[in-house]
PDB file of N, CA and C in Angstrom:
ATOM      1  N   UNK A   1     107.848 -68.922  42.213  1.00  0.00           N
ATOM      2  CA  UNK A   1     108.727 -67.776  42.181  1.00  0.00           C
ATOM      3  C   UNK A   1     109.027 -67.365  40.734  1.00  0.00           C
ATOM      4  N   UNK A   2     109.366 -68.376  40.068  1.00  0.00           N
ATOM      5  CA  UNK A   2     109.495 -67.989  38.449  1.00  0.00           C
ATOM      6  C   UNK A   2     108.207 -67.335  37.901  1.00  0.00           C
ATOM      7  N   UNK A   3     107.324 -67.639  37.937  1.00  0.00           N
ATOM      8  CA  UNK A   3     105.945 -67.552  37.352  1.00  0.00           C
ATOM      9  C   UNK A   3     105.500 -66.099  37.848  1.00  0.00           C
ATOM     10  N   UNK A   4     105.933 -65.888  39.098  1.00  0.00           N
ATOM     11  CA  UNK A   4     105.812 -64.609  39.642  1.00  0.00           C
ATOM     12  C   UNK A   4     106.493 -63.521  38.688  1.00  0.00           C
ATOM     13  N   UNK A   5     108.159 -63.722  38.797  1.00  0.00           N
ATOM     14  CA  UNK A   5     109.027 -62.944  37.831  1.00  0.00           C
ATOM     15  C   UNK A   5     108.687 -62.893  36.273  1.00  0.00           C
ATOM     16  N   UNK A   6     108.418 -63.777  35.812  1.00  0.00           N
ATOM     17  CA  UNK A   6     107.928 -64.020  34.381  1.00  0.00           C
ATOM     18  C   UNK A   6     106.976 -62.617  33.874  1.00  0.00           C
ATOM     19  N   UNK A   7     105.860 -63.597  34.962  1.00  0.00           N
ATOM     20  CA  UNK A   7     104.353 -62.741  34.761  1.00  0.00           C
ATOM     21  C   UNK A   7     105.195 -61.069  35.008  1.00  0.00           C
ATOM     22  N   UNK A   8     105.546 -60.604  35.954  1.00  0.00           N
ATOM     23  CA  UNK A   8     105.920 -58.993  35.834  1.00  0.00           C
ATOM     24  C   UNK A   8     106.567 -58.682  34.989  1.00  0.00           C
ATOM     25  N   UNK A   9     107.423 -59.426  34.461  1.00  0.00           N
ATOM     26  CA  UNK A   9     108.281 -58.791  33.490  1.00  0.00           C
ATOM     27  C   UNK A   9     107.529 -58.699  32.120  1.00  0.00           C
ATOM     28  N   UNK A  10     106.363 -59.813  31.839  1.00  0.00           N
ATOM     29  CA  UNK A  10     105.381 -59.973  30.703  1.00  0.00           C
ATOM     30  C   UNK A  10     104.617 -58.613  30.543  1.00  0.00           C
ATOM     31  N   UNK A  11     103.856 -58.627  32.192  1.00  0.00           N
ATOM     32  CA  UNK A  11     103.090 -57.264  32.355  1.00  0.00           C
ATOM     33  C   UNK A  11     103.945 -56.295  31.984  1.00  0.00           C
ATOM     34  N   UNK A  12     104.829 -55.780  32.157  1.00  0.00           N
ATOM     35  CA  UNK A  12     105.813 -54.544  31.815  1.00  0.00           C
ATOM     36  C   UNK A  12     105.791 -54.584  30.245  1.00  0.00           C
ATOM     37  N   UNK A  13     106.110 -55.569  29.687  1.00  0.00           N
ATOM     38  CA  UNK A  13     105.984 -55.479  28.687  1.00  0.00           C
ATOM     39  C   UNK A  13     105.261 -55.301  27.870  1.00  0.00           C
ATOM     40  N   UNK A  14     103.857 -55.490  28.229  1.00  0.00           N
ATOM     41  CA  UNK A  14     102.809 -55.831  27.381  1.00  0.00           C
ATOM     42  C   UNK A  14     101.826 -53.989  27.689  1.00  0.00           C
ATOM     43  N   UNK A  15     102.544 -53.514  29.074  1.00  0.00           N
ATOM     44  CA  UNK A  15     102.052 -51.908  29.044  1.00  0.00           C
ATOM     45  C   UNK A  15     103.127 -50.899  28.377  1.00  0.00           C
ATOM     46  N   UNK A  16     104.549 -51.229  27.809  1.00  0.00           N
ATOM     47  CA  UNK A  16     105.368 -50.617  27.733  1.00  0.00           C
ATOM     48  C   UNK A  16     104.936 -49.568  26.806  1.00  0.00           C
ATOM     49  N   UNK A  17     105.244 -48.527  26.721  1.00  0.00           N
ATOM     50  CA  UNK A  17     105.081 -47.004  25.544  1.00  0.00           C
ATOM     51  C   UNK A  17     105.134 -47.122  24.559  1.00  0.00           C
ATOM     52  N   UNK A  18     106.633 -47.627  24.474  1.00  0.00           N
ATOM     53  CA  UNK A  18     106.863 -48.210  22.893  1.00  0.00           C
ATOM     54  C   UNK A  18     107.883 -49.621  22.992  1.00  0.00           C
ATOM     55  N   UNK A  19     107.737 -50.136  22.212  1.00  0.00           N
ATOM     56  CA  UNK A  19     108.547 -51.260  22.046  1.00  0.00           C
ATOM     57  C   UNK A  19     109.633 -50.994  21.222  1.00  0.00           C
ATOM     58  N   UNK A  20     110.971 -52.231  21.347  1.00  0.00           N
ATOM     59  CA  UNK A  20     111.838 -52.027  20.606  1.00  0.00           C
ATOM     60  C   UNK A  20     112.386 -53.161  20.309  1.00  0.00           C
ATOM     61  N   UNK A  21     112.821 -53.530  19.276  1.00  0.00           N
ATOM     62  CA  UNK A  21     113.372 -54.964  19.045  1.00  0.00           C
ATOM     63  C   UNK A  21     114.492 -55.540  20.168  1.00  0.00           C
ATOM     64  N   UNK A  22     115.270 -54.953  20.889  1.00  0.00           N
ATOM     65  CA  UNK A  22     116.162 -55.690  21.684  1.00  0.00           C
ATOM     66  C   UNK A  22     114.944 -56.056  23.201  1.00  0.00           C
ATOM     67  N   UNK A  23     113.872 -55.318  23.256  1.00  0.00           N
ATOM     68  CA  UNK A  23     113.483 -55.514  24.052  1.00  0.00           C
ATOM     69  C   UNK A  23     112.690 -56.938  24.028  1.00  0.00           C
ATOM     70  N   UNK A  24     112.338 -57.332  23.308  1.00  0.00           N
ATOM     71  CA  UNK A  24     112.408 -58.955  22.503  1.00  0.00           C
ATOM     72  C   UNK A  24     112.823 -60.049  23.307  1.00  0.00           C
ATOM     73  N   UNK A  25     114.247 -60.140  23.593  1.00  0.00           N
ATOM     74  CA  UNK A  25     114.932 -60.830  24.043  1.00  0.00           C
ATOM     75  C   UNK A  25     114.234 -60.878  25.515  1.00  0.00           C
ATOM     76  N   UNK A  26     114.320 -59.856  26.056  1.00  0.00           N
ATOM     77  CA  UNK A  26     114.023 -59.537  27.447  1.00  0.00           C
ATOM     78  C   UNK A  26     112.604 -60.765  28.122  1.00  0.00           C
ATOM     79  N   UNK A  27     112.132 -61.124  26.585  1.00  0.00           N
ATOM     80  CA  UNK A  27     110.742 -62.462  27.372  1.00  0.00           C
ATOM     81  C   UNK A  27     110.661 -63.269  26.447  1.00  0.00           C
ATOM     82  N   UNK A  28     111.110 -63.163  25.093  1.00  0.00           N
ATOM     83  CA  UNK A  28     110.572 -64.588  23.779  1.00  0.00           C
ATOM     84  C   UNK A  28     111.034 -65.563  25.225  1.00  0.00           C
ATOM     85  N   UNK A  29     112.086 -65.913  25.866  1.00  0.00           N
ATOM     86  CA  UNK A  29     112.471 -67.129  26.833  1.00  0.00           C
ATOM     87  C   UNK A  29     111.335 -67.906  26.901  1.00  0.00           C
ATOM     88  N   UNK A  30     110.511 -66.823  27.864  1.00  0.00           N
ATOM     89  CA  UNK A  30     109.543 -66.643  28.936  1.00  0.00           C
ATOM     90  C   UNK A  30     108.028 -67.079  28.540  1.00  0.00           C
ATOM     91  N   UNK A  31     108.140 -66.490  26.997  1.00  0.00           N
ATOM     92  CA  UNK A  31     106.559 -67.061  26.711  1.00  0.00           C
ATOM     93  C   UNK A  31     106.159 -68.585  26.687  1.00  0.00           C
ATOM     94  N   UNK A  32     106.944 -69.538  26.086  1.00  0.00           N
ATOM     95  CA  UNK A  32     106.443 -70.922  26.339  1.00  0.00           C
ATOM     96  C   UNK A  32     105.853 -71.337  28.061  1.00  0.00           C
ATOM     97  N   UNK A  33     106.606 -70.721  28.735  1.00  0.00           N
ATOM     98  CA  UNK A  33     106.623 -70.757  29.938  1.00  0.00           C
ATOM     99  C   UNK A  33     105.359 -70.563  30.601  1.00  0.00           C
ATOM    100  N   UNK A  34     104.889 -69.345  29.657  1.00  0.00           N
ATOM    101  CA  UNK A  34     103.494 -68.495  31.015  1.00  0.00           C
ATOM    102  C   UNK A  34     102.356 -68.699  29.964  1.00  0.00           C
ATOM    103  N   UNK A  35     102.881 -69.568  28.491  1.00  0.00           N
ATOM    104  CA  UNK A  35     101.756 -70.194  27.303  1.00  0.00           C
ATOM    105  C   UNK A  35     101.245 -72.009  28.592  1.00  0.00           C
ATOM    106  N   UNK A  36     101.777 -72.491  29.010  1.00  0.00           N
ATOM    107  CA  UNK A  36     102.115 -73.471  29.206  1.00  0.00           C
ATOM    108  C   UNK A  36     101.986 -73.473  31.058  1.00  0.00           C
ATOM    109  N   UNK A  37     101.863 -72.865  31.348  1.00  0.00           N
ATOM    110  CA  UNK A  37     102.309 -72.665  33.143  1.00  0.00           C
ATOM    111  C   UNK A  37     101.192 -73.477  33.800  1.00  0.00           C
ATOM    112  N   UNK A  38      99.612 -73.924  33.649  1.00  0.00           N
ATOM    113  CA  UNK A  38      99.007 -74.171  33.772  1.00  0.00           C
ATOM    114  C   UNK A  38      97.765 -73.522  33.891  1.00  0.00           C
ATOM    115  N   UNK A  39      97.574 -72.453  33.220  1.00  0.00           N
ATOM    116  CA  UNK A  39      96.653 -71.243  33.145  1.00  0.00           C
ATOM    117  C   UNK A  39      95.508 -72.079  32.124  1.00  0.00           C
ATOM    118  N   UNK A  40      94.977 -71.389  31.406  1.00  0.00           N
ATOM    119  CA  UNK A  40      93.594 -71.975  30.981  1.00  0.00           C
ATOM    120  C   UNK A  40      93.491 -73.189  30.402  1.00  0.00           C
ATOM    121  N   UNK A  41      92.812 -74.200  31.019  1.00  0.00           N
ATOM    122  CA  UNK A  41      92.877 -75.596  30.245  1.00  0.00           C
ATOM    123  C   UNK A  41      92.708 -75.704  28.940  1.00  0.00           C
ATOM    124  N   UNK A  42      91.593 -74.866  28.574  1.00  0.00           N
ATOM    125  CA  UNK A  42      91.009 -75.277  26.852  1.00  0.00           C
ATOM    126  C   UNK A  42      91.970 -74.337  26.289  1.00  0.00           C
ATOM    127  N   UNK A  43      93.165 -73.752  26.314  1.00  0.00           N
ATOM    128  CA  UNK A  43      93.727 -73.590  25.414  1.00  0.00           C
ATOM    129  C   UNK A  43      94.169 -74.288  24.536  1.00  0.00           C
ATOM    130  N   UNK A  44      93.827 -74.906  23.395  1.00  0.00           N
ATOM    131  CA  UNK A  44      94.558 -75.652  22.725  1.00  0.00           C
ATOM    132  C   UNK A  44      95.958 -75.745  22.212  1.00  0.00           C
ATOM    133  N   UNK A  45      97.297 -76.723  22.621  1.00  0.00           N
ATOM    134  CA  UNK A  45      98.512 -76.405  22.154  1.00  0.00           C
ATOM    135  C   UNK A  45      98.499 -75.794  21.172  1.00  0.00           C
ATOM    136  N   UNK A  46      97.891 -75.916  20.074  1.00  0.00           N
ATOM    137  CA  UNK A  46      97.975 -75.802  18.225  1.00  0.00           C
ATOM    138  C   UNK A  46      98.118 -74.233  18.634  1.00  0.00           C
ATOM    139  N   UNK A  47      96.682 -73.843  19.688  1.00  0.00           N
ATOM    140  CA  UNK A  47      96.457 -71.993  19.621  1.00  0.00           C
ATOM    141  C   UNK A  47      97.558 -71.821  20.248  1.00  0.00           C
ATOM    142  N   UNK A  48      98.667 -72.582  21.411  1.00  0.00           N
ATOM    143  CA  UNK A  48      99.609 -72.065  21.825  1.00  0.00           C
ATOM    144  C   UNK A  48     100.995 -71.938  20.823  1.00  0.00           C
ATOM    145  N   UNK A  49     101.185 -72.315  20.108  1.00  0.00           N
ATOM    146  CA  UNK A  49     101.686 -72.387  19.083  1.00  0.00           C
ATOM    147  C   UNK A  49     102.100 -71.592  17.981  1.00  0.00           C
ATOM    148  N   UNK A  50     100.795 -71.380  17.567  1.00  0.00           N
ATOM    149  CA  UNK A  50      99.989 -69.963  16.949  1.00  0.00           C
ATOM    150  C   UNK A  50     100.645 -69.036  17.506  1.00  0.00           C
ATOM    151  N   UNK A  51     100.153 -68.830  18.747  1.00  0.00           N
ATOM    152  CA  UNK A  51     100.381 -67.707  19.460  1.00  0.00           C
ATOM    153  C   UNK A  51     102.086 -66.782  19.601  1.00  0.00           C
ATOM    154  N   UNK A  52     102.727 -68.160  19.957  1.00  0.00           N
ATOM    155  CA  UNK A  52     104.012 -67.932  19.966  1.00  0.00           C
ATOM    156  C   UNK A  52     104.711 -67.473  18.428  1.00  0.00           C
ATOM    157  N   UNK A  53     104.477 -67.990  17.493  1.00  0.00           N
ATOM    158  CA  UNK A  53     104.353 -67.927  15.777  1.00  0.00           C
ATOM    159  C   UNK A  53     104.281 -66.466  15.500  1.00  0.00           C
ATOM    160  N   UNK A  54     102.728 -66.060  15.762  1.00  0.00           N
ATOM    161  CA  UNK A  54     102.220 -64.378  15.857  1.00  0.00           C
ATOM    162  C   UNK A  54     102.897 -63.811  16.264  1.00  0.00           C
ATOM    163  N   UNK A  55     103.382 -63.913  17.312  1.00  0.00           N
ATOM    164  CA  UNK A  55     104.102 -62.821  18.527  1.00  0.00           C
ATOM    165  C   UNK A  55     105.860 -62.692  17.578  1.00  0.00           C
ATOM    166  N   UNK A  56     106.224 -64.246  17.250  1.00  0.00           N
ATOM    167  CA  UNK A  56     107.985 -64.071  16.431  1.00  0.00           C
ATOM    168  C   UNK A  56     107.721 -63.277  15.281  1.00  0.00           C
ATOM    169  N   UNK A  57     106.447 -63.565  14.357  1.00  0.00           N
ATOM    170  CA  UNK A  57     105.800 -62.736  12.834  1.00  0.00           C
ATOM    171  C   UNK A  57     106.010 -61.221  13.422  1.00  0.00           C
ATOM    172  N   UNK A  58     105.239 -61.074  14.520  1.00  0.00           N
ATOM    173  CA  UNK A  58     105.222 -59.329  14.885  1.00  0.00           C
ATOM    174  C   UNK A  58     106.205 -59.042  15.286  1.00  0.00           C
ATOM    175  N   UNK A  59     107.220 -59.241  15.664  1.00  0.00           N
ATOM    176  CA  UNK A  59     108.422 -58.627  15.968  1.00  0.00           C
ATOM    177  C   UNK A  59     109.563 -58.994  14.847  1.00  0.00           C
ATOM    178  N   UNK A  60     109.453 -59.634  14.320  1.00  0.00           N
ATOM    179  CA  UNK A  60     110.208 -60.306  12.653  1.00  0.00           C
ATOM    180  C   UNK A  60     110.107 -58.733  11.641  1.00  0.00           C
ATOM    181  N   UNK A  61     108.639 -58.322  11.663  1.00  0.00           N
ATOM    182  CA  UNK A  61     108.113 -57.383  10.407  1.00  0.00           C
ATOM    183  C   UNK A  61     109.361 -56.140  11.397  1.00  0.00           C
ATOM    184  N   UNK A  62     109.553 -55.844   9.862  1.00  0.00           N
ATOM    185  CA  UNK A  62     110.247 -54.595  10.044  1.00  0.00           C
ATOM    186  C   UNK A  62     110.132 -54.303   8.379  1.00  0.00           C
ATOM    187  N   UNK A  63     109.536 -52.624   8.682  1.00  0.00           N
ATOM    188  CA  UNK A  63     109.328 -51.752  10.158  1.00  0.00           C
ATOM    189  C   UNK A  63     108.235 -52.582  10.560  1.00  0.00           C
ATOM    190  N   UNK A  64     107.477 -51.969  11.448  1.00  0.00           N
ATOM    191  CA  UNK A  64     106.542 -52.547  11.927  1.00  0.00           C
ATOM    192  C   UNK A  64     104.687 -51.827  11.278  1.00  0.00           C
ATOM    193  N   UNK A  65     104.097 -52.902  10.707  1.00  0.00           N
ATOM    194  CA  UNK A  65     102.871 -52.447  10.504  1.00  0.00           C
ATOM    195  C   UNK A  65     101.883 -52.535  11.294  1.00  0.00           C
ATOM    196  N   UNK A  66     100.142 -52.000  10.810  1.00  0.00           N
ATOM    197  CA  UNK A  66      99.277 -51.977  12.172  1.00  0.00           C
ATOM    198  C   UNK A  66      99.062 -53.213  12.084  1.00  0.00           C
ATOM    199  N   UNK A  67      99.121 -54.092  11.036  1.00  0.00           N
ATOM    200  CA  UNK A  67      98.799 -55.619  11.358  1.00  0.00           C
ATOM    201  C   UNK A  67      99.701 -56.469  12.450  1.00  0.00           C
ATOM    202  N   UNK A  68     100.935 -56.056  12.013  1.00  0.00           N
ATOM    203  CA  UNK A  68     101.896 -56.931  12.947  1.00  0.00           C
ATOM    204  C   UNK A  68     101.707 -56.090  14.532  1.00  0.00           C
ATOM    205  N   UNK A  69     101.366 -54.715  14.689  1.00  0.00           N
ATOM    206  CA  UNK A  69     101.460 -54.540  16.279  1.00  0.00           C
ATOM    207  C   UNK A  69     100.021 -54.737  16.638  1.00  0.00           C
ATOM    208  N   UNK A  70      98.863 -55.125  15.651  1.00  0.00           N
ATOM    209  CA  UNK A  70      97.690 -55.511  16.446  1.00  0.00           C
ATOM    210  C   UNK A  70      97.713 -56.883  17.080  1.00  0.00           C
ATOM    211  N   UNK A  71      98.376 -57.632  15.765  1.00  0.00           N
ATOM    212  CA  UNK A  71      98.953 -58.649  16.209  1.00  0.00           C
ATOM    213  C   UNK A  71      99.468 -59.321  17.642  1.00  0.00           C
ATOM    214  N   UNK A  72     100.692 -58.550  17.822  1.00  0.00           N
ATOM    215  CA  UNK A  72     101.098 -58.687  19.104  1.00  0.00           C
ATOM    216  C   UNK A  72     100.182 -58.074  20.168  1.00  0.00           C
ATOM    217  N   UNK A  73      99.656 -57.116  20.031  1.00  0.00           N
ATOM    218  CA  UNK A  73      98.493 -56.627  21.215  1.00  0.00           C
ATOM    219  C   UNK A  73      97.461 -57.586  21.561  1.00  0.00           C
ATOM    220  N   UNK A  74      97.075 -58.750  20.665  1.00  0.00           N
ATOM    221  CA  UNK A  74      95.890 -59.219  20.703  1.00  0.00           C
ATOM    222  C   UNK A  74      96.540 -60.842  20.889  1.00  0.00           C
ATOM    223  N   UNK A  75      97.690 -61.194  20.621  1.00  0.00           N
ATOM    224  CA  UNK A  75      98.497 -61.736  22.047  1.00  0.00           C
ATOM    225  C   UNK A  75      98.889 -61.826  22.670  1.00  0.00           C
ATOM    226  N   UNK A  76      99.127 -60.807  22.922  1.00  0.00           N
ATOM    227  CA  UNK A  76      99.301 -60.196  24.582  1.00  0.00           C
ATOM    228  C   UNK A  76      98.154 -60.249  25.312  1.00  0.00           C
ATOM    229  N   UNK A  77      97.244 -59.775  24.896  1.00  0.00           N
ATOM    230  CA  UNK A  77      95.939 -59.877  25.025  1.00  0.00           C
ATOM    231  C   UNK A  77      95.340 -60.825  26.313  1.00  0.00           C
ATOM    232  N   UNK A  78      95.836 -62.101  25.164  1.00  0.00           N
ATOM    233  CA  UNK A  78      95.070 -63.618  25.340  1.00  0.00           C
ATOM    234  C   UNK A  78      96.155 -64.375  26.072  1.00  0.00           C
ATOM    235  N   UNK A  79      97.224 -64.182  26.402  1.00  0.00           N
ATOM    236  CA  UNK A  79      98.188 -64.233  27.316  1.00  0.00           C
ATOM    237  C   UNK A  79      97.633 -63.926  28.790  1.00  0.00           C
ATOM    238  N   UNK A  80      97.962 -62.382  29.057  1.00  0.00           N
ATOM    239  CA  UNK A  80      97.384 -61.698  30.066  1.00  0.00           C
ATOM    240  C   UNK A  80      95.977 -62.457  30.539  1.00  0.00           C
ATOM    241  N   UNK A  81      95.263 -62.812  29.641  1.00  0.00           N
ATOM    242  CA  UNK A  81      93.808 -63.481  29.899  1.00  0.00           C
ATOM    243  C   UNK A  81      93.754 -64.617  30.689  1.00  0.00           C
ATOM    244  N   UNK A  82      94.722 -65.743  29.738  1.00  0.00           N
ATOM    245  CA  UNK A  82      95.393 -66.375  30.851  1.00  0.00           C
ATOM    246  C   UNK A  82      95.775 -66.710  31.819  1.00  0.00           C
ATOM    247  N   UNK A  83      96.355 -65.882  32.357  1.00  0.00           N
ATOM    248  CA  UNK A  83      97.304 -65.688  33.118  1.00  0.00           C
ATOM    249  C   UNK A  83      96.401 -65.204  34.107  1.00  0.00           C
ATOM    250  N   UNK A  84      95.694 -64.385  34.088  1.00  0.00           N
ATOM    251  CA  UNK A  84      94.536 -63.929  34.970  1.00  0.00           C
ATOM    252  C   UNK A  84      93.302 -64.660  35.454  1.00  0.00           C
ATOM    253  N   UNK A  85      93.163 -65.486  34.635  1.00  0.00           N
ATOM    254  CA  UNK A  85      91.952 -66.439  34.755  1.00  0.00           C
ATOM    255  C   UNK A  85      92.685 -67.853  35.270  1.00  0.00           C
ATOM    256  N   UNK A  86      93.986 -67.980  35.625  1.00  0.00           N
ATOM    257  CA  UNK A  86      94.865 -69.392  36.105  1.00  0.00           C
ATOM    258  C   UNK A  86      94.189 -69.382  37.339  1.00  0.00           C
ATOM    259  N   UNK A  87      94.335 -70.735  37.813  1.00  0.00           N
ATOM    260  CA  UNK A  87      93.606 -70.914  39.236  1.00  0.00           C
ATOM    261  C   UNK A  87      95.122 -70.329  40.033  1.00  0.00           C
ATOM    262  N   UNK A  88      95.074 -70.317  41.328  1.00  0.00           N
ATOM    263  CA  UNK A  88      96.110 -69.273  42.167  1.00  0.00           C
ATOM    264  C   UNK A  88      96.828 -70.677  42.254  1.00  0.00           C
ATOM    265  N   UNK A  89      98.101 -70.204  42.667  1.00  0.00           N
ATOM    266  CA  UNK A  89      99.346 -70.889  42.908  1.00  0.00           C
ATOM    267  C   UNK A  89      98.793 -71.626  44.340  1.00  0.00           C
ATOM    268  N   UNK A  90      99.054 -72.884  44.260  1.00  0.00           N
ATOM    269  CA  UNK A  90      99.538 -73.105  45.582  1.00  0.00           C
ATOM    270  C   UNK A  90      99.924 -72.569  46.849  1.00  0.00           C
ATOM    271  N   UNK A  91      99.627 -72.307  48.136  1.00  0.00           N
ATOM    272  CA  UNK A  91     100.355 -71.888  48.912  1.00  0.00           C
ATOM    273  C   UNK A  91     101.432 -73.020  49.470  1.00  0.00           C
ATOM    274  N   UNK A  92     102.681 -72.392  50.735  1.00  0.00           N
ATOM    275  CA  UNK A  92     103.165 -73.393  51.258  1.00  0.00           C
ATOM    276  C   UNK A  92     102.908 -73.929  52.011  1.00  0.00           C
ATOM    277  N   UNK A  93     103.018 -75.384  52.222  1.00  0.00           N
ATOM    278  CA  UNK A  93     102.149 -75.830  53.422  1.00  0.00           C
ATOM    279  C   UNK A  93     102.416 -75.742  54.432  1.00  0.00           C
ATOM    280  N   UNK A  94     101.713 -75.063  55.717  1.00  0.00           N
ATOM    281  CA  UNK A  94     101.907 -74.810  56.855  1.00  0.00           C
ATOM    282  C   UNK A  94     102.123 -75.972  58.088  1.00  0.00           C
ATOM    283  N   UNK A  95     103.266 -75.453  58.638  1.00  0.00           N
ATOM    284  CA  UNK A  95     103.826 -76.830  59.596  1.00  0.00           C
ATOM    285  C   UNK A  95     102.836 -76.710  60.429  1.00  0.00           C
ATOM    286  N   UNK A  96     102.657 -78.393  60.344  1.00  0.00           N
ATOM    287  CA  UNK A  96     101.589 -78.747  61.366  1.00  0.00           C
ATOM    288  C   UNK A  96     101.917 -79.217  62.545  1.00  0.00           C
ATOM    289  N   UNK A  97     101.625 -78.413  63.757  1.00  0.00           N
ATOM    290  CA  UNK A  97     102.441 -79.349  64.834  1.00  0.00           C
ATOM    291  C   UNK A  97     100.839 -79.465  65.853  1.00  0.00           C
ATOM    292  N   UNK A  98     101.201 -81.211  65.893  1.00  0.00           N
ATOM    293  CA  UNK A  98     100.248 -81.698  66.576  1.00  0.00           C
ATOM    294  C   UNK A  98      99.991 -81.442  67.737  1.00  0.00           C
ATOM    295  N   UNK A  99      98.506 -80.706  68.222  1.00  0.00           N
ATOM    296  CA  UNK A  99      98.434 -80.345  69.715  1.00  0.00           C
ATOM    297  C   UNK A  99      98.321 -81.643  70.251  1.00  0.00           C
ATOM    298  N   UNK A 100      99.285 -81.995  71.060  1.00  0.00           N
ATOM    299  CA  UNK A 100      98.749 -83.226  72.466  1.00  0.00           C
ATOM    300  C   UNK A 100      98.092 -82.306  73.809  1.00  0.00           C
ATOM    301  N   UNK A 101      97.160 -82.746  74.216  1.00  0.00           N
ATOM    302  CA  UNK A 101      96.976 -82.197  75.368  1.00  0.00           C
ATOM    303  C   UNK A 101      98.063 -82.450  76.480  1.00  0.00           C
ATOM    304  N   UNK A 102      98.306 -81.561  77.249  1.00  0.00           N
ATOM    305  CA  UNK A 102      98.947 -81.824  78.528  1.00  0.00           C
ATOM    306  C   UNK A 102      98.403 -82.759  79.936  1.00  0.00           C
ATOM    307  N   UNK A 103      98.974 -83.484  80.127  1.00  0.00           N
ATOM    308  CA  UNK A 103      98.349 -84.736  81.184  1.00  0.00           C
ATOM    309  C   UNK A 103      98.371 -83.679  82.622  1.00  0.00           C
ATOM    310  N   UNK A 104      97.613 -83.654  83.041  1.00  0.00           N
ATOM    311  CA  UNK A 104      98.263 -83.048  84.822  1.00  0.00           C
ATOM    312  C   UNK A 104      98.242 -84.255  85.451  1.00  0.00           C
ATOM    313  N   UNK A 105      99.299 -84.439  86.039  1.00  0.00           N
ATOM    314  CA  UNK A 105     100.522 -85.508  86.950  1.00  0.00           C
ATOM    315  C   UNK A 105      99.891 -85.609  88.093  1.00  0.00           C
ATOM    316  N   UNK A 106      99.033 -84.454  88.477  1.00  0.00           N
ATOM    317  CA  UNK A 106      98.434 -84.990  90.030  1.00  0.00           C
ATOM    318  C   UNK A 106      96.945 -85.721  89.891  1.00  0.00           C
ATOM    319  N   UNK A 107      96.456 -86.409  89.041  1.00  0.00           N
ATOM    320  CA  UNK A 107      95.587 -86.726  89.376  1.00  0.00           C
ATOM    321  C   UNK A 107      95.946 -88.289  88.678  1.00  0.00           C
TER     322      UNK A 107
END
């Protein structure tokens, strides 16, 4: 359920028009979270790291240059990539109720 909310609120963000610094708040939480959720194995922590680093650098620069918003686009990027390429969630497991056959009594 989290991972669900996360991820939409990431996506929103990552298509938004324009960005704005309070809008910031609205996911830095969130990124360790959907860096970390269990999405691509060979990510290496160090690149998760990085990543998170890049993303505080690009929203830190003020004003904002094309380095710092390619920046963030191109982790967003590799996020989204992520996140898309994760194997699917679990479903819940469905109650199993054991068929017994029925005995018939007259025989």
């Amino acid at each position: 359920m989290v991972l669900i909310l996360f991820t939409s609120n990431f996506i929103g963000m990552c298509f938004s028009r324009s960005l704005h610094y309070q809008f910031y708040v609205w996911y830095f939480h969130t990124l360790p979270y959907l860096l970390w959720s269990g999405g691509v194995k060979k990510l290496a922590h160090l690149l998760r790291v990085l990543i998170l680093g890049l993303i505080e650098l690009s929203w830190n620069t003020y004003p904002s240059t094309n380095s710092s918003s390619a920046a963030l686009h191109v982790c967003h990027l590799i996020i989204l990539l992520c996140l898309w390429l994760a194997p699917p969630l679990p479903s819940a497991p469905a109650e199993t109720q054991e068929h017994t056959p029925v005995k018939d009594k007259s025989q």
